[in-house]
N, C-alpha and C. Protein backbone atom coordinates (compact mmCIF):
# COMPACT_ATOMS: atom_id res chain seq x y z
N UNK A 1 0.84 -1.18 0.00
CA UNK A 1 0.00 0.00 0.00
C UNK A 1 0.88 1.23 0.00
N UNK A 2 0.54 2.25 -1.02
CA UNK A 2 1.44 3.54 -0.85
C UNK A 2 -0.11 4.96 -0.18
N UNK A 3 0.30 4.49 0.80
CA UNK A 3 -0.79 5.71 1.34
C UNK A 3 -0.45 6.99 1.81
N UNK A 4 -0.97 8.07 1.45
CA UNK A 4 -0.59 9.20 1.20
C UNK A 4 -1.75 9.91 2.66
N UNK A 5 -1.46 10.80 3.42
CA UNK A 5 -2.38 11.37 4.08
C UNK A 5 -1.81 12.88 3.87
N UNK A 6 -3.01 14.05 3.47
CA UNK A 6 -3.27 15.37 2.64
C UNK A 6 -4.54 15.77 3.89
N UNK A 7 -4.15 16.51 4.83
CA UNK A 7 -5.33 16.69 5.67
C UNK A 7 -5.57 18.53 5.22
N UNK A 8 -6.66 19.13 5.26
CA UNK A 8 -7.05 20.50 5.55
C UNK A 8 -8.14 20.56 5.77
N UNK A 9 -8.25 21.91 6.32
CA UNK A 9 -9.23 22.10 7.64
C UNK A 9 -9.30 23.81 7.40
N UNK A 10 -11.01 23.66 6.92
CA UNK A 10 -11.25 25.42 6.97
C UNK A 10 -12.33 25.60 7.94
N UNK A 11 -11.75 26.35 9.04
CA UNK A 11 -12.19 26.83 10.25
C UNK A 11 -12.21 26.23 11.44
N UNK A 12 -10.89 25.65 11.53
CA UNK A 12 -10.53 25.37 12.96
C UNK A 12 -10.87 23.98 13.59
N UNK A 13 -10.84 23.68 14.98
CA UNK A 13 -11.13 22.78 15.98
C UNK A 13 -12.07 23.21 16.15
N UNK A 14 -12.94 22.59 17.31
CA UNK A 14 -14.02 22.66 17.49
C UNK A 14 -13.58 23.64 19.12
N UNK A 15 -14.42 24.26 18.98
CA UNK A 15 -14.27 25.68 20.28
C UNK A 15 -14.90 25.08 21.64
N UNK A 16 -14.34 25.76 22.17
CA UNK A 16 -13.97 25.16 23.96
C UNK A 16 -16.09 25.53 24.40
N UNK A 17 -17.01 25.51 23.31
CA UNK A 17 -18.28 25.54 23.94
C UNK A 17 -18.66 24.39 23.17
N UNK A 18 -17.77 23.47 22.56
CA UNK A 18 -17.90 21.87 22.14
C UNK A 18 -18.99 21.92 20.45
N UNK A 19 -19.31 23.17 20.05
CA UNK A 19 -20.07 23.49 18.78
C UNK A 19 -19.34 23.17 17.69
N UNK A 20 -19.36 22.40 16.88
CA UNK A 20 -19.19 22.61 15.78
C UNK A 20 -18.83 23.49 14.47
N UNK A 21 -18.03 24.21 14.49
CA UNK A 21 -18.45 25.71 13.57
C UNK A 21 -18.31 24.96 12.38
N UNK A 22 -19.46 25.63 11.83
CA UNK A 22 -19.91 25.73 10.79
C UNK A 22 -19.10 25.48 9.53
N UNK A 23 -17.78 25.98 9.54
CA UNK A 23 -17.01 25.96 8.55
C UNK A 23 -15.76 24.78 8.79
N UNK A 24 -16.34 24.31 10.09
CA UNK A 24 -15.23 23.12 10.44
C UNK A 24 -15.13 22.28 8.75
N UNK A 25 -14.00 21.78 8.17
CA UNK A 25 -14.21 20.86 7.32
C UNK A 25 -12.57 20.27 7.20
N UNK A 26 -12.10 18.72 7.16
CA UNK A 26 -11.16 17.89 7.01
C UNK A 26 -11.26 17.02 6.21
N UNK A 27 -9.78 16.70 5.41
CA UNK A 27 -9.85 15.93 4.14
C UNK A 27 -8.86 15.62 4.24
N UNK A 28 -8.69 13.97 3.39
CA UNK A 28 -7.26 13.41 3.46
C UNK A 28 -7.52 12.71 2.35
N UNK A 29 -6.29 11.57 1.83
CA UNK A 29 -6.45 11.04 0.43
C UNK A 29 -5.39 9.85 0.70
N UNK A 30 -5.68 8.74 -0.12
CA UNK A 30 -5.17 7.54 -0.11
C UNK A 30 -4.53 6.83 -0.89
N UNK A 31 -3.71 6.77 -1.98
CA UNK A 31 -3.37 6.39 -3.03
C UNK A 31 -2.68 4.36 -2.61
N UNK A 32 -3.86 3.21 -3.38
CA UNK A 32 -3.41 2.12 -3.11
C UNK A 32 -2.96 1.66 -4.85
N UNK A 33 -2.42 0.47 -4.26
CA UNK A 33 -1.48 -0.15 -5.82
C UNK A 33 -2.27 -1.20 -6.61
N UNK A 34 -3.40 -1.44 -6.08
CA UNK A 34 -4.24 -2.35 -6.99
C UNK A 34 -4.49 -3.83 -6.23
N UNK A 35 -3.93 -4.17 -5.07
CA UNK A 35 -3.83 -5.62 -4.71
C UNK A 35 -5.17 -5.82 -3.74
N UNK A 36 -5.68 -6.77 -4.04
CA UNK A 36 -6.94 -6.38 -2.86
C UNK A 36 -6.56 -6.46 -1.47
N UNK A 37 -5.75 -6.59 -1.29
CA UNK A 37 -5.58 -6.35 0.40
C UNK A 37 -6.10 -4.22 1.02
N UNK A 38 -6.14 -4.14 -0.69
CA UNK A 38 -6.15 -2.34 -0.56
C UNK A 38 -7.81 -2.26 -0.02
N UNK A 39 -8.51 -3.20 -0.07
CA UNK A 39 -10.26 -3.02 0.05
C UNK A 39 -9.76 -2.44 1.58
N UNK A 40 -9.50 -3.87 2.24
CA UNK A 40 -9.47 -3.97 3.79
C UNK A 40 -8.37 -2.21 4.62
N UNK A 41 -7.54 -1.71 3.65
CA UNK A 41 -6.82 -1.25 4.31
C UNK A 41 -7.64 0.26 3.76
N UNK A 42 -8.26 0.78 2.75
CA UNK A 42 -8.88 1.64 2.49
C UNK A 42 -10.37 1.74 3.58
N UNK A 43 -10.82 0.66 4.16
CA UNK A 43 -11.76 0.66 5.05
C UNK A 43 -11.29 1.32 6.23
N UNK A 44 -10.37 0.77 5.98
CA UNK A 44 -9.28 1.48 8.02
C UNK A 44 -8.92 2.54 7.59
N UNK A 45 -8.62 3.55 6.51
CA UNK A 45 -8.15 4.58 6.24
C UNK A 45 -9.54 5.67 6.43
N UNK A 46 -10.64 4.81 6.02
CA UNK A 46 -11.93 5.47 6.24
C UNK A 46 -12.43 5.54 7.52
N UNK A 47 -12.28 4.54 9.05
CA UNK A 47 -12.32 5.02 10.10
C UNK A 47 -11.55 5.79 10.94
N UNK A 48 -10.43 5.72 10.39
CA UNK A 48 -9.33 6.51 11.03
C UNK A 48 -9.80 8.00 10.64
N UNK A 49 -10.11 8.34 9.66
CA UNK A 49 -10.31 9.63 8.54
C UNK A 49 -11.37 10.38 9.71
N UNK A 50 -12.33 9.08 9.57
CA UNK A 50 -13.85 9.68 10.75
C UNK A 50 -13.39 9.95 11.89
N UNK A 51 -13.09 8.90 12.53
CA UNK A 51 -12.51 9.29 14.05
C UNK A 51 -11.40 10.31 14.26
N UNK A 52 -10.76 10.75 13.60
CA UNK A 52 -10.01 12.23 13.83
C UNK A 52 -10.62 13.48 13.09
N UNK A 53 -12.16 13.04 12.19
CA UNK A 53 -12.85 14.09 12.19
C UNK A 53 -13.72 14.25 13.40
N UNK A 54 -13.63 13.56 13.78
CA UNK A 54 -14.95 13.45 15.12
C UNK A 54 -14.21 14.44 16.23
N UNK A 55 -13.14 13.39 16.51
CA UNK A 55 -12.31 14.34 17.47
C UNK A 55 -11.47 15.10 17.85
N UNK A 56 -11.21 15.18 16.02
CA UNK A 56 -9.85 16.44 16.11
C UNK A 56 -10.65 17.95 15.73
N UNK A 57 -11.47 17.50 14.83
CA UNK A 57 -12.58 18.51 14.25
C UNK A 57 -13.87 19.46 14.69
N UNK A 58 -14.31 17.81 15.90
CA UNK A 58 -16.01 18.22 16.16
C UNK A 58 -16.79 18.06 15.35
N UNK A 59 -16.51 17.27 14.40
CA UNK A 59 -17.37 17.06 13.28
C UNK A 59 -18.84 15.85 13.87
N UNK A 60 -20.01 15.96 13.93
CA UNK A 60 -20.57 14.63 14.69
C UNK A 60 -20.96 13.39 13.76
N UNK A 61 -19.73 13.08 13.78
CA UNK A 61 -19.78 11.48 13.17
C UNK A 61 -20.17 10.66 13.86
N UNK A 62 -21.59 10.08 13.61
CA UNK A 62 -22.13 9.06 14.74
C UNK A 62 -21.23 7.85 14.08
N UNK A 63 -21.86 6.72 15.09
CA UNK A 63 -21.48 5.45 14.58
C UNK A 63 -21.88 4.65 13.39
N UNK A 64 -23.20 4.96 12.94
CA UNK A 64 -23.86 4.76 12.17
C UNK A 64 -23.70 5.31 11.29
N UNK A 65 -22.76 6.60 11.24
CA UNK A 65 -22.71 7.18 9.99
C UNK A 65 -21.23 6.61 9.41
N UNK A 66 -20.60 6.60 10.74
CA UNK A 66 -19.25 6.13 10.33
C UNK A 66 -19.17 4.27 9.73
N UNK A 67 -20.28 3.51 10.03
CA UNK A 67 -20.29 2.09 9.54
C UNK A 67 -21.12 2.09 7.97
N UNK A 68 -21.97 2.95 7.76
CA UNK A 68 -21.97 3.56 6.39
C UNK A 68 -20.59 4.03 5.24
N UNK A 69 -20.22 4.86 5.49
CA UNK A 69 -19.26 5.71 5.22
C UNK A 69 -18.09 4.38 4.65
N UNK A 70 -17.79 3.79 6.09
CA UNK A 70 -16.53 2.43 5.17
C UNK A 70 -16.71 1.86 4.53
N UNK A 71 -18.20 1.01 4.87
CA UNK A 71 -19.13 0.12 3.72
C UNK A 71 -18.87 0.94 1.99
N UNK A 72 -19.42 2.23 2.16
CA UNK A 72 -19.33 2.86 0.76
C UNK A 72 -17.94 2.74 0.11
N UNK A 73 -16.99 3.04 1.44
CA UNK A 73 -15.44 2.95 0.39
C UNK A 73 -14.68 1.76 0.35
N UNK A 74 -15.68 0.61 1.19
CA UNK A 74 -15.53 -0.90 0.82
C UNK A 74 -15.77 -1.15 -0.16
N UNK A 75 -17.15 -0.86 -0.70
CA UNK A 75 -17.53 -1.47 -1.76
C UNK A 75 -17.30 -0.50 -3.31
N UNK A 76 -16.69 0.53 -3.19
CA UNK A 76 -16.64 1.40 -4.31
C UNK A 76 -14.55 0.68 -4.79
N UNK A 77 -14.05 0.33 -3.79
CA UNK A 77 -12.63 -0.01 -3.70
C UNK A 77 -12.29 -1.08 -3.98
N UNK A 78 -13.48 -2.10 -3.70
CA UNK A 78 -13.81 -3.17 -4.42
C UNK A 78 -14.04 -3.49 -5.45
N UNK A 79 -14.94 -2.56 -6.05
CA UNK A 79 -15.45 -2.88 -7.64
C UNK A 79 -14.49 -2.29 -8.52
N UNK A 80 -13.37 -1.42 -7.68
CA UNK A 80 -12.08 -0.88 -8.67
C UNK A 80 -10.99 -1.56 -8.58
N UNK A 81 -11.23 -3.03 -7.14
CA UNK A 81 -10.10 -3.58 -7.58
C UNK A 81 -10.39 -4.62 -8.40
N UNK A 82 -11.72 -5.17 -8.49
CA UNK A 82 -12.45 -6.42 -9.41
C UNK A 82 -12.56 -6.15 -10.86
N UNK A 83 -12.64 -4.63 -11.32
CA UNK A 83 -13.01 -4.31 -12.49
C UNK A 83 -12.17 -3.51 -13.29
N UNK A 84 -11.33 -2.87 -12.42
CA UNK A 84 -10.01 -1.80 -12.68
C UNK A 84 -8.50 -1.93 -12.46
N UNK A 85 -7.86 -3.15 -12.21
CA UNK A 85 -6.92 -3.50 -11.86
C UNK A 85 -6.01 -2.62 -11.94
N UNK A 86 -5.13 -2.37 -11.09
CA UNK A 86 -4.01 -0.85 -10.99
C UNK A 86 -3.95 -0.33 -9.61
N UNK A 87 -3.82 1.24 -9.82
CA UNK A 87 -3.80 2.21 -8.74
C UNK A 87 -5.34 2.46 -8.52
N UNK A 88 -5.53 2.82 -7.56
CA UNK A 88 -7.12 4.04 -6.99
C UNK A 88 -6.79 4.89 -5.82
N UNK A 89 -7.13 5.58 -6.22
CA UNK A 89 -7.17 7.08 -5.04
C UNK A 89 -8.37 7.26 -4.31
N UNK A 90 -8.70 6.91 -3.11
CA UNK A 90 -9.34 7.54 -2.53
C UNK A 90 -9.38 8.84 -1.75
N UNK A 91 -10.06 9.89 -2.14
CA UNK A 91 -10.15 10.88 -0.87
C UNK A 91 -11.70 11.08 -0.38
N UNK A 92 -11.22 11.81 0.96
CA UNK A 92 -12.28 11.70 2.03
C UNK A 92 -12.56 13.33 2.18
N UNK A 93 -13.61 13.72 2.22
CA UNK A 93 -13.66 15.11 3.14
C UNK A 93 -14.83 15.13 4.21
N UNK A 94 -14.76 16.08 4.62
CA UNK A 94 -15.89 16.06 6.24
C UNK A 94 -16.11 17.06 6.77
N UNK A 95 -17.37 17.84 6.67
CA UNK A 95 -17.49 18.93 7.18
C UNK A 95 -19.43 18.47 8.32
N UNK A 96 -19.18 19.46 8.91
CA UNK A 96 -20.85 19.48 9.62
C UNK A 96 -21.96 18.91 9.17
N UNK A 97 -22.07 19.22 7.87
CA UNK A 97 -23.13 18.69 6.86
C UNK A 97 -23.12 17.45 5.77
N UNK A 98 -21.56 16.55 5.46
CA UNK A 98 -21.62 15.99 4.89
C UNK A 98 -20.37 14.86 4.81
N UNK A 99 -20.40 13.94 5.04
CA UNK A 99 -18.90 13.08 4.26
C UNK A 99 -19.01 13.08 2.71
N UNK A 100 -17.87 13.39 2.05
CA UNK A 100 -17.84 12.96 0.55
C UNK A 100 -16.49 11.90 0.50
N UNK A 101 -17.20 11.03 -0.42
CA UNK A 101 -16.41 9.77 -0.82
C UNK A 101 -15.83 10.04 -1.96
N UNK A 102 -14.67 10.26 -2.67
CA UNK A 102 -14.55 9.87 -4.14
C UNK A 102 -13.62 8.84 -4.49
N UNK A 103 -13.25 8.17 -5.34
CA UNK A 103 -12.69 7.02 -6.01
C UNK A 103 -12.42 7.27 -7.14
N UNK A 104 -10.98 7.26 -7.62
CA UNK A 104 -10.83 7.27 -8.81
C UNK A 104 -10.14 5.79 -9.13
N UNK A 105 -10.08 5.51 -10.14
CA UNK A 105 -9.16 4.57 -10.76
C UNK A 105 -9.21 4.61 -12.29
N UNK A 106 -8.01 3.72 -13.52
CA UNK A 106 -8.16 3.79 -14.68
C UNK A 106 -8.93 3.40 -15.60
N UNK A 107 -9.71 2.66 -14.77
CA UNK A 107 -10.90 2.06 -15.95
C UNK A 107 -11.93 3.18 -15.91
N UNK A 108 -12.14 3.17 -17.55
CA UNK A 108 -13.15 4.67 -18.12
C UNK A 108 -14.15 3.83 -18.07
N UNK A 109 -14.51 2.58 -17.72
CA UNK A 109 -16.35 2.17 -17.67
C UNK A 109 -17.07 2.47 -16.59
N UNK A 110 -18.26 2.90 -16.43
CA UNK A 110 -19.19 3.36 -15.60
C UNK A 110 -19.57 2.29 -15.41
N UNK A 111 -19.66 2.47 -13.66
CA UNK A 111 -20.75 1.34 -13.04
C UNK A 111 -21.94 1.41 -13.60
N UNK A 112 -22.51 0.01 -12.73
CA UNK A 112 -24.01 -0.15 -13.37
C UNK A 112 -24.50 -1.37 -12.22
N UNK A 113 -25.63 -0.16 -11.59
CA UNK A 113 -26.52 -1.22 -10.10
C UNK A 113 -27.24 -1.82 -11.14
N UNK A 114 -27.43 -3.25 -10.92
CA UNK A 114 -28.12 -4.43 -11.37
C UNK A 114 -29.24 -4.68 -10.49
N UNK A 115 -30.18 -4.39 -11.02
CA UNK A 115 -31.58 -4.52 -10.82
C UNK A 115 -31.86 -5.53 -9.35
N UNK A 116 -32.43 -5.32 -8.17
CA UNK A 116 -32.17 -6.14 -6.90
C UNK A 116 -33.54 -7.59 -7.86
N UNK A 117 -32.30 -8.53 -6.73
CA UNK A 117 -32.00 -9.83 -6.96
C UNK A 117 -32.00 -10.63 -5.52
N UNK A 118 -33.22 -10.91 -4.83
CA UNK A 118 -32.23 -11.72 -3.89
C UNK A 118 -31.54 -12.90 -4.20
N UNK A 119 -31.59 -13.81 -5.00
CA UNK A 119 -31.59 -14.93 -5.48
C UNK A 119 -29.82 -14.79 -5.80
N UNK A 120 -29.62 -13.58 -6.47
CA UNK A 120 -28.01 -13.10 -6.70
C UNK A 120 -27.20 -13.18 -5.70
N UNK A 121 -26.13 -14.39 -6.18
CA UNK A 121 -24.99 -14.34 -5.15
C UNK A 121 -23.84 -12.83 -5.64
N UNK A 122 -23.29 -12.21 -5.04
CA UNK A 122 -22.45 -10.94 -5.21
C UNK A 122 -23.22 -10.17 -6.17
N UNK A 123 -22.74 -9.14 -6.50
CA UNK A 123 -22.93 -8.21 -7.53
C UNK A 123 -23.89 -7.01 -6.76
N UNK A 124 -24.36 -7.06 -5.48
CA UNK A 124 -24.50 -5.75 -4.88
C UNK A 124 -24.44 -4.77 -4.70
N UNK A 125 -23.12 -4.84 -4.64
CA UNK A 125 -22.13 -3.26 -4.36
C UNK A 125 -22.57 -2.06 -4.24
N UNK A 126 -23.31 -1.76 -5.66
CA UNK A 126 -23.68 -0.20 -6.59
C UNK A 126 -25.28 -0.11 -5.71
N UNK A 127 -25.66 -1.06 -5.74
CA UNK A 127 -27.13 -1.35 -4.96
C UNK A 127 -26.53 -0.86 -3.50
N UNK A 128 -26.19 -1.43 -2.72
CA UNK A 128 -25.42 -1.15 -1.64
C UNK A 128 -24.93 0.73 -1.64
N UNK A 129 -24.64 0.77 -2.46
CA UNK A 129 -23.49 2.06 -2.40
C UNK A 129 -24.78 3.26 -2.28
N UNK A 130 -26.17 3.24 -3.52
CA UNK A 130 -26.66 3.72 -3.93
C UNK A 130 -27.44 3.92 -2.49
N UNK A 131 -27.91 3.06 -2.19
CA UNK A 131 -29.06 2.76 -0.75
C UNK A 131 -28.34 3.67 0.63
N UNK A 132 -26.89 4.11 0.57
CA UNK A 132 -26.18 4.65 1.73
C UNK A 132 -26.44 6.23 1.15
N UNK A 133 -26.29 6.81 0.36
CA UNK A 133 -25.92 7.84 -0.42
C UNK A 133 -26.82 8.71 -0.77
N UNK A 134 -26.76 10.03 -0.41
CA UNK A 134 -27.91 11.28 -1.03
C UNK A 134 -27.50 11.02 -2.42
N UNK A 135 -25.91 11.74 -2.46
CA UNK A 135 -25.57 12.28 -3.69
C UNK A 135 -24.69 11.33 -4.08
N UNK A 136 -24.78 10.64 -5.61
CA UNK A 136 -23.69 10.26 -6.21
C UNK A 136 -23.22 10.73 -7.29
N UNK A 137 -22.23 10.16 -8.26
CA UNK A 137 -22.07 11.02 -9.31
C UNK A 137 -21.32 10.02 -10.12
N UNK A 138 -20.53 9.94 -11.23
CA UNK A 138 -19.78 9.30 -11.81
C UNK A 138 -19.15 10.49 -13.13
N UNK A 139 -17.56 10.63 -12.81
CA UNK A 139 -17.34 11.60 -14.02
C UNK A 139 -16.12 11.30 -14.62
N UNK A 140 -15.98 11.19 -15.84
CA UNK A 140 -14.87 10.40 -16.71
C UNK A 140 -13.99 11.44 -16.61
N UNK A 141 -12.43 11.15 -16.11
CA UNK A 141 -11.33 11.98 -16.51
C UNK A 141 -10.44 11.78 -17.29
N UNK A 142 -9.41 12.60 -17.48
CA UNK A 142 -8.84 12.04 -18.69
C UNK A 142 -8.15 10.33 -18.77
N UNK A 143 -7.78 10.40 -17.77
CA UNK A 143 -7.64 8.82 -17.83
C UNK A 143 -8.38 8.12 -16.68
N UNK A 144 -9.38 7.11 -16.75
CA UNK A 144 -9.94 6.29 -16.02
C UNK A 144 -11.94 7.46 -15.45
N UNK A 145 -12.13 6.89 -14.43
CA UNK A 145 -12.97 7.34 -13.70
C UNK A 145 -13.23 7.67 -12.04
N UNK A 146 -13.71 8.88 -11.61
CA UNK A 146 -13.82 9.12 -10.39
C UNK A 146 -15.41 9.08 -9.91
N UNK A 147 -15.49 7.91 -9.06
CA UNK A 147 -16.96 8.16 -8.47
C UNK A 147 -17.36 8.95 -7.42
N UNK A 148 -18.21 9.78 -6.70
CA UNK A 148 -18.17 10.41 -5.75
C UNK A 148 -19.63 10.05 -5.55
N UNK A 149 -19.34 9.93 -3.87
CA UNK A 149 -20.81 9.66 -3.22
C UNK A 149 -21.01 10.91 -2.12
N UNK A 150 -22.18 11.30 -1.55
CA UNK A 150 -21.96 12.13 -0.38
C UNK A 150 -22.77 11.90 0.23
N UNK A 151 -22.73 11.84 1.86
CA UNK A 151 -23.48 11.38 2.81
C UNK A 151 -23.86 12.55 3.98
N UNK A 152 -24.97 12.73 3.79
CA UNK A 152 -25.49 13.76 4.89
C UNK A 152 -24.90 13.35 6.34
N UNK A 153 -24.28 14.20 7.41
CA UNK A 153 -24.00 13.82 8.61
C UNK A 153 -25.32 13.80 9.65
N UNK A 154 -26.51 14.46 9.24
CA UNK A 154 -27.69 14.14 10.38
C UNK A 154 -28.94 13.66 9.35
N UNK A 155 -28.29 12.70 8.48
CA UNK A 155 -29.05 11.63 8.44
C UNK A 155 -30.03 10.52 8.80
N UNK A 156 -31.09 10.41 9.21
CA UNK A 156 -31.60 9.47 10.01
C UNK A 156 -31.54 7.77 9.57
N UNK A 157 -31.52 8.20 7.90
CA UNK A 157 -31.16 6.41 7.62
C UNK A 157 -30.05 5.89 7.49
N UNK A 158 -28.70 6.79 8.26
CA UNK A 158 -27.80 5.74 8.10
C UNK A 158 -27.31 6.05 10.34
């Protein structure tokens, strides 16, 4: 794993009356080499990410948001190491109002959620990903693709 950590932060720690400001926001980024051991270690890069937004930030990352949140960059890290063989970048950001997920890697094909199946052994993922997620997106760059998901922080369904 070549993991890279890129943290910034516009507007501070969280102030000695334990609030949140508003403009609190932290981001970091992950660059793995393609081997799937990168699923499992991009999951831990995603609680670590939360838990020092929680408590370096004040950001309120419940638990529930934070067992969401890995799931998404489980399964988005997954389908780039099953379908995209290579490098992927993950970065993370986190402010009051939102986690954003993105994923890049070199394969230029767009996912595609497959119609629910219980009967289907694997092929979930995008179903999975989609069901956690306000906002997603998918946007071709010059080489490969970056997915981005974003997750409300006072969410009630996750």
């Amino acid at each position: 794993m070549d993991e890279q950590w890129t943290a910034a932060c516009d507007g501070g720690r969280t102030p000695a009356s334990g609030r949140t400001p508003a403009s609190a926001r932290t981001a970091a980024s992950a660059a793995y080499d393609g081997d799937p051991e990168m699923i499992a270690e991009a999951r831990g890069f995603a609680g670590d990410f939360l838990a020092d937004a929680r408590g370096g930030y004040g950001i309120p990352v419940s638990t529930r948001l934070a067992g969401a949140v890995e799931l998404i960059v489980s399964e988005l890290v997954t389908n780039s190491c099953k379908y995209a063989p290579g490098p992927c970048l993950v970065d993370l950001a986190a402010s009051a109002e939102s986690v954003e997920i993105a994923v890049w890697d070199a394969c230029g094909a767009f996912p595609v959620a497959s119609a629910p199946r219980p009967d289907r052994v694997g092929g979930h993922g995008m179903e999975i990903v989609m069901g956690l997620c306000e906002g997603f997106a998918v946007r071709r760059e010059l080489v490969g693709k970056r997915i981005t998901a974003s997750v409300p922080v006072a969410d009630e369904r996750v």
